[in-house]
N, C-alpha and C. Protein backbone atom coordinates (compact mmCIF):
# COMPACT_ATOMS: atom_id res chain seq x y z
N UNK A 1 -59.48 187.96 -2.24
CA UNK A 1 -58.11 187.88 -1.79
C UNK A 1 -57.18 187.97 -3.00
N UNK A 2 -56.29 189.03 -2.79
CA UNK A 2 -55.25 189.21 -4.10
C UNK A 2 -54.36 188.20 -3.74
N UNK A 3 -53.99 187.37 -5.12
CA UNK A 3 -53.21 186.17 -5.10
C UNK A 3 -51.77 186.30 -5.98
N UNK A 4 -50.42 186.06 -5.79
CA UNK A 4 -49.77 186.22 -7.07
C UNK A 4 -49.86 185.28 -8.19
N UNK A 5 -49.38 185.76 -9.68
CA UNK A 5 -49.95 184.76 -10.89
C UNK A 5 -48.63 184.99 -11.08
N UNK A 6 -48.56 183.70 -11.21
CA UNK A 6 -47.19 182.77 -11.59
C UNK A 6 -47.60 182.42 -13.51
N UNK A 7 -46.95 182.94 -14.30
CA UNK A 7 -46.85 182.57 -15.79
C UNK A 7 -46.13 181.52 -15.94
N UNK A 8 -46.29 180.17 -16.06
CA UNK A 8 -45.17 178.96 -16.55
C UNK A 8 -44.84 179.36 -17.75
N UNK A 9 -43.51 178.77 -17.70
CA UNK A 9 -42.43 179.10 -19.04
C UNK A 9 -43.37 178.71 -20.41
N UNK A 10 -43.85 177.75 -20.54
CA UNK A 10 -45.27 176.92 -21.53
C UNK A 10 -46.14 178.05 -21.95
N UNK A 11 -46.85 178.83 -21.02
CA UNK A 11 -47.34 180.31 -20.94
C UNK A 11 -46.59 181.12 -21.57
N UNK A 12 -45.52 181.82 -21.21
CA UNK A 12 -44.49 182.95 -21.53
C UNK A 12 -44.31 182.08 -23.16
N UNK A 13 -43.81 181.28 -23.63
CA UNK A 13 -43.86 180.90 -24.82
C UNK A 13 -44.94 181.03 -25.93
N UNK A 14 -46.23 180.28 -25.33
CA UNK A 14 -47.46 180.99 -25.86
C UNK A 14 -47.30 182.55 -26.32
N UNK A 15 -47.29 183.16 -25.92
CA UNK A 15 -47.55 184.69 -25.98
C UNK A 15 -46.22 185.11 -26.88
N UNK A 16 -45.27 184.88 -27.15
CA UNK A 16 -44.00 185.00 -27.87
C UNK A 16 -44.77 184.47 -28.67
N UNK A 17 -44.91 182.70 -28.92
CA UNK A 17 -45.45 182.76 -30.14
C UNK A 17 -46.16 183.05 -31.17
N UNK A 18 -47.47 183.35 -30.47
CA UNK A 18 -48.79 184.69 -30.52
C UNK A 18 -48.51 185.78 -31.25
N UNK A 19 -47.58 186.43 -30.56
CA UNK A 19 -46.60 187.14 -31.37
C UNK A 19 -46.14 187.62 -32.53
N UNK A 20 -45.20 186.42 -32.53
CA UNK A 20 -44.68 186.06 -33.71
C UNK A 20 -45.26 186.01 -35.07
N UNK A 21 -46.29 185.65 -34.46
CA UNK A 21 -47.15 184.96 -35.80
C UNK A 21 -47.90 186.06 -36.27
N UNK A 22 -48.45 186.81 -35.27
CA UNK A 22 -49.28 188.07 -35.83
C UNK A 22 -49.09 189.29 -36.11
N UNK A 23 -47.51 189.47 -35.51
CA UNK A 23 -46.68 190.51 -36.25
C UNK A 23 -46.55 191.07 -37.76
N UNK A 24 -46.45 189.92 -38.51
CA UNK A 24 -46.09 189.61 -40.13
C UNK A 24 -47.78 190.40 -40.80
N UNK A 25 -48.72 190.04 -39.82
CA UNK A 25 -49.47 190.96 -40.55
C UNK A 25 -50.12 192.40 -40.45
N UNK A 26 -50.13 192.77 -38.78
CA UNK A 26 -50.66 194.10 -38.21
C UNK A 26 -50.24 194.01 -37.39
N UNK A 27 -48.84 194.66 -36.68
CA UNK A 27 -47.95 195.34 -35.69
C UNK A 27 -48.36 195.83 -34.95
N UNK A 28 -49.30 196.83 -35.22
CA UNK A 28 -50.18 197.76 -34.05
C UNK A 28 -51.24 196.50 -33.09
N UNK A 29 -52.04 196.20 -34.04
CA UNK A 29 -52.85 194.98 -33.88
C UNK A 29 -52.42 194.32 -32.64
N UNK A 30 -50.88 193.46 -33.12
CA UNK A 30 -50.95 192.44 -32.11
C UNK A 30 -50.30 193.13 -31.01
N UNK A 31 -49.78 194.23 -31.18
CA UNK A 31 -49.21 195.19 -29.70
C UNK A 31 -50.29 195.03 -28.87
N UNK A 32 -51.67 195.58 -29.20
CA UNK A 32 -52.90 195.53 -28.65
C UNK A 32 -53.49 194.36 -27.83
N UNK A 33 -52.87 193.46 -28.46
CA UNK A 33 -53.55 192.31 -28.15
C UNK A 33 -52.67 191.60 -27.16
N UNK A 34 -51.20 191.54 -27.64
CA UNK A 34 -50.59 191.20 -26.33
C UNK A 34 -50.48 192.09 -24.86
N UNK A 35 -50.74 193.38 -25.25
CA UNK A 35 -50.85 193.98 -23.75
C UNK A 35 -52.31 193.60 -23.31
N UNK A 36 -53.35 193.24 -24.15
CA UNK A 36 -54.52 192.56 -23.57
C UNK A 36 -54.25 191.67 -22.61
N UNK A 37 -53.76 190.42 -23.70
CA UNK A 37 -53.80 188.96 -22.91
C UNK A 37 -52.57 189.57 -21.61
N UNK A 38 -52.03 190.12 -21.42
CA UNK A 38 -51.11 190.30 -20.02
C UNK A 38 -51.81 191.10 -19.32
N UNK A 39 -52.99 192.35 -19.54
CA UNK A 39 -53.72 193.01 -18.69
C UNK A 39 -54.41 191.99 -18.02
N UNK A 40 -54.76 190.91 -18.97
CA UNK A 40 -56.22 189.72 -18.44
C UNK A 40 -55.21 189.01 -17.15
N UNK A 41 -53.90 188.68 -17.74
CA UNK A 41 -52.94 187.72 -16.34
C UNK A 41 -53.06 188.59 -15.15
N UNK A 42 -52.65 189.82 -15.25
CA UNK A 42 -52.54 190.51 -14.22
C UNK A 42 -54.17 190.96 -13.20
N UNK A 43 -55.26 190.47 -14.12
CA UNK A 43 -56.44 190.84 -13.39
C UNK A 43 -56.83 189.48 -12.35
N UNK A 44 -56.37 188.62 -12.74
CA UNK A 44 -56.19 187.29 -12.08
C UNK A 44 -55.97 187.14 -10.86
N UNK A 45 -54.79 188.17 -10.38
CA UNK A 45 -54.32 188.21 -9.19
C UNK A 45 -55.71 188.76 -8.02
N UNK A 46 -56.52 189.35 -8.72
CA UNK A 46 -57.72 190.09 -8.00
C UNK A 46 -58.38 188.97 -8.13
N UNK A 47 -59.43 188.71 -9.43
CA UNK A 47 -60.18 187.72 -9.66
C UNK A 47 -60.04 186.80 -10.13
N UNK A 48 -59.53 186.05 -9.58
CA UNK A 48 -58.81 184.66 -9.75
C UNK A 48 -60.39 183.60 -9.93
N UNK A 49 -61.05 183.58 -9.60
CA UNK A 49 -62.10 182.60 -9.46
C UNK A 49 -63.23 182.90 -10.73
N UNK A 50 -63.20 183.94 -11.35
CA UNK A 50 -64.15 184.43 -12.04
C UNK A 50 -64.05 183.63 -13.24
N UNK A 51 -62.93 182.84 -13.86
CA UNK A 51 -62.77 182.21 -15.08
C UNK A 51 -63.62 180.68 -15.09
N UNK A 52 -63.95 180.60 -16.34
CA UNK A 52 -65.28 179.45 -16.34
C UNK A 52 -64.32 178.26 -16.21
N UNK A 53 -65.11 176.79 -15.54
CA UNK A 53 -64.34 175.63 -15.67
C UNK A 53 -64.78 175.07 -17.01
N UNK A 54 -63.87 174.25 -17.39
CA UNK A 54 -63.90 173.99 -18.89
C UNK A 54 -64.95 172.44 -18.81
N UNK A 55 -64.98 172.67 -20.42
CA UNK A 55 -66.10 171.37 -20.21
C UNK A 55 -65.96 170.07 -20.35
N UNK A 56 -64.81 169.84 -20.50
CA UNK A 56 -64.04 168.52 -20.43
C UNK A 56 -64.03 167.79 -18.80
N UNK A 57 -64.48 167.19 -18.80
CA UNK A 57 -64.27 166.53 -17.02
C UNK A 57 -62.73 166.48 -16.52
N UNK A 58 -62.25 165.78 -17.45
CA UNK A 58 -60.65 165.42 -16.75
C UNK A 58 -60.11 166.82 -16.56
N UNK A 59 -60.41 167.81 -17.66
CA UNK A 59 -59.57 169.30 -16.98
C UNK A 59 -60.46 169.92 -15.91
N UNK A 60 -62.13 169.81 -15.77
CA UNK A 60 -62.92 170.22 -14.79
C UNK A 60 -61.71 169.43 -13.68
N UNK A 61 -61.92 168.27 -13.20
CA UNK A 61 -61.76 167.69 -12.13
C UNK A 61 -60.11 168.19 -12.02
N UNK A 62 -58.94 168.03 -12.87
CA UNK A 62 -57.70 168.81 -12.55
C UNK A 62 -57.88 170.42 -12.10
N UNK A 63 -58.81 170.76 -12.35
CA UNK A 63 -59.05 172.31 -11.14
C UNK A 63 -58.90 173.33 -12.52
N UNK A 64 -58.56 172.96 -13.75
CA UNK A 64 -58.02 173.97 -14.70
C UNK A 64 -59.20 175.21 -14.50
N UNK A 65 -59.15 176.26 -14.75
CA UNK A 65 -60.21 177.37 -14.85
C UNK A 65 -59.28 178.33 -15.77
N UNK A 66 -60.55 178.94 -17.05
CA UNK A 66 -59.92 179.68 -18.54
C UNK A 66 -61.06 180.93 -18.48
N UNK A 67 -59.68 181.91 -19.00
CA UNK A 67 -60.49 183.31 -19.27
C UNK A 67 -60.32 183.89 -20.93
N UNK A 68 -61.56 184.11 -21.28
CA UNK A 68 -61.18 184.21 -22.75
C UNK A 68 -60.95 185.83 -23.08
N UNK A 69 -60.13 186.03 -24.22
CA UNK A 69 -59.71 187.32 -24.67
C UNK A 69 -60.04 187.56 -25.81
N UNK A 70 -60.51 187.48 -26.40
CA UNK A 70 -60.63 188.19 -27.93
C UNK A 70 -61.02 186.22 -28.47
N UNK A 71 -60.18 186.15 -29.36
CA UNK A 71 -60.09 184.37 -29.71
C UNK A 71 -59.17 183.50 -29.16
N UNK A 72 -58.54 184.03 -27.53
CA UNK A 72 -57.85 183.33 -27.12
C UNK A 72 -58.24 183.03 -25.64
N UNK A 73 -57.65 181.90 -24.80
CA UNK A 73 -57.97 181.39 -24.11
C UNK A 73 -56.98 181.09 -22.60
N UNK A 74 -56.83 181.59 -21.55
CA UNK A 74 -55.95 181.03 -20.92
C UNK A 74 -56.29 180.28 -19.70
N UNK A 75 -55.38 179.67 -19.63
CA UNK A 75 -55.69 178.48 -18.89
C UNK A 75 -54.93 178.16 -17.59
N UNK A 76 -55.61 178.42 -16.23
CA UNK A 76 -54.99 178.45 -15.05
C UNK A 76 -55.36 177.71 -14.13
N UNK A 77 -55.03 177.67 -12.68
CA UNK A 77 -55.18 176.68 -11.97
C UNK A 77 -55.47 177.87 -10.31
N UNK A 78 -56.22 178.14 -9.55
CA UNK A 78 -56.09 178.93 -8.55
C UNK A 78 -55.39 177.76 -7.57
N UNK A 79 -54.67 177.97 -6.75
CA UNK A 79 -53.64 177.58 -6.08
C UNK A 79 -53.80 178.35 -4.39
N UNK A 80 -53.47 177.60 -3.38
CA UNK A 80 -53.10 177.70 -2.52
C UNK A 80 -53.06 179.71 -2.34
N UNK A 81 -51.89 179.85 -2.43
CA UNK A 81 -51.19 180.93 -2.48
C UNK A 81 -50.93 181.55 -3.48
N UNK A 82 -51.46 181.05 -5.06
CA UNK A 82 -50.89 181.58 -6.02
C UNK A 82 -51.93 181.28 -7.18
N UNK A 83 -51.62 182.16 -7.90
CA UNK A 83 -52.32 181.81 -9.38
C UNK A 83 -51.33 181.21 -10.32
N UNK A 84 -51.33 180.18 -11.27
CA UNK A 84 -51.14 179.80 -12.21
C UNK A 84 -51.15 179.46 -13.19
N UNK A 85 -50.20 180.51 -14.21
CA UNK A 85 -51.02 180.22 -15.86
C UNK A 85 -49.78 179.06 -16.15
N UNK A 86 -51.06 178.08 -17.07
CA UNK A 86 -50.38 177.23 -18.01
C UNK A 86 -50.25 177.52 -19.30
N UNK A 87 -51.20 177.79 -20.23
CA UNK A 87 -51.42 178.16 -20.92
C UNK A 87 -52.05 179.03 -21.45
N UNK A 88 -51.74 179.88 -22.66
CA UNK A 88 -52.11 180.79 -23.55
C UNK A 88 -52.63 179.87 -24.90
N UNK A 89 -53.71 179.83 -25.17
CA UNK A 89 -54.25 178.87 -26.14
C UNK A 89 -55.05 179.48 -27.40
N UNK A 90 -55.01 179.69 -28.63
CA UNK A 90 -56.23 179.51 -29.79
C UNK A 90 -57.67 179.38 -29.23
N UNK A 91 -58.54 179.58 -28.94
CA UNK A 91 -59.96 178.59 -28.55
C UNK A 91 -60.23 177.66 -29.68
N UNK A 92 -59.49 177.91 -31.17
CA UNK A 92 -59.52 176.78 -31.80
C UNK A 92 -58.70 175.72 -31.82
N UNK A 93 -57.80 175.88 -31.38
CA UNK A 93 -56.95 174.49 -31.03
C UNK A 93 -57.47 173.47 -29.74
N UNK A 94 -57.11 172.43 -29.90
CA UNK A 94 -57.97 171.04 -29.48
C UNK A 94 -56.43 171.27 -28.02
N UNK A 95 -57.37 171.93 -27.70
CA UNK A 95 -56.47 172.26 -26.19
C UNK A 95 -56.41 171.30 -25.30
N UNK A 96 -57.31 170.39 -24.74
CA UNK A 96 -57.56 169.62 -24.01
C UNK A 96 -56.62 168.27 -23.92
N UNK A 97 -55.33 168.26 -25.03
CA UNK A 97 -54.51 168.09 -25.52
C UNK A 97 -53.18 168.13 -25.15
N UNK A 98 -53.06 170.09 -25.20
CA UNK A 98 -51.94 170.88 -24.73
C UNK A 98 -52.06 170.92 -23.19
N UNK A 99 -53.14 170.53 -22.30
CA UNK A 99 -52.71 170.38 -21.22
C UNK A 99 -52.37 169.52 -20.53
């Protein structure tokens, strides 16, 4: 069932910041990479269920489910009627944290 994916503002920031940061060193690079991580949001709407639950219990049991991209991580919730990203994450940052 195709679902719509809702990006929270927390999300949309992620990816600006992402950005930001990886601009300063290869332009082409992070072009690549941000139309990645937004190809991956937009595949969501199809396969919404396919992303692994994380291994933390408290985010298992909050429903969180993450699809990884290259070295990054996002972090959603399948919903009713909708998909929802929270976050755009590092896989090295102590995420469990940021949510």
């Amino acid at each position: 069932m195709k679902r719509p994916v809702r990006v929270l503002r927390r999300a949309q920031l992620d990816l600006l910041e992402i950005q930001a940061y990886l601009l300063r060193d290869d332009p082409a690079a992070t072009t690549r990479l941000i139309d990645q991580l937004v190809a991956e949001l937009e595949r969501l709407a199809t396969f919404s269920s396919r992303g692994a639950r994380p291994r933390d219990e408290r985010l298992r049991k909050a429903g969180y489910r993450y699809v990884v991209r290259g070295q990054y991580l996002i972090f959603y919730k399948v919903l009713r009627s909708y998909v929802r990203v929270y976050r755009v994450l590092h896989g090295r940052r102590m995420y469990r944290d940021l949510l």
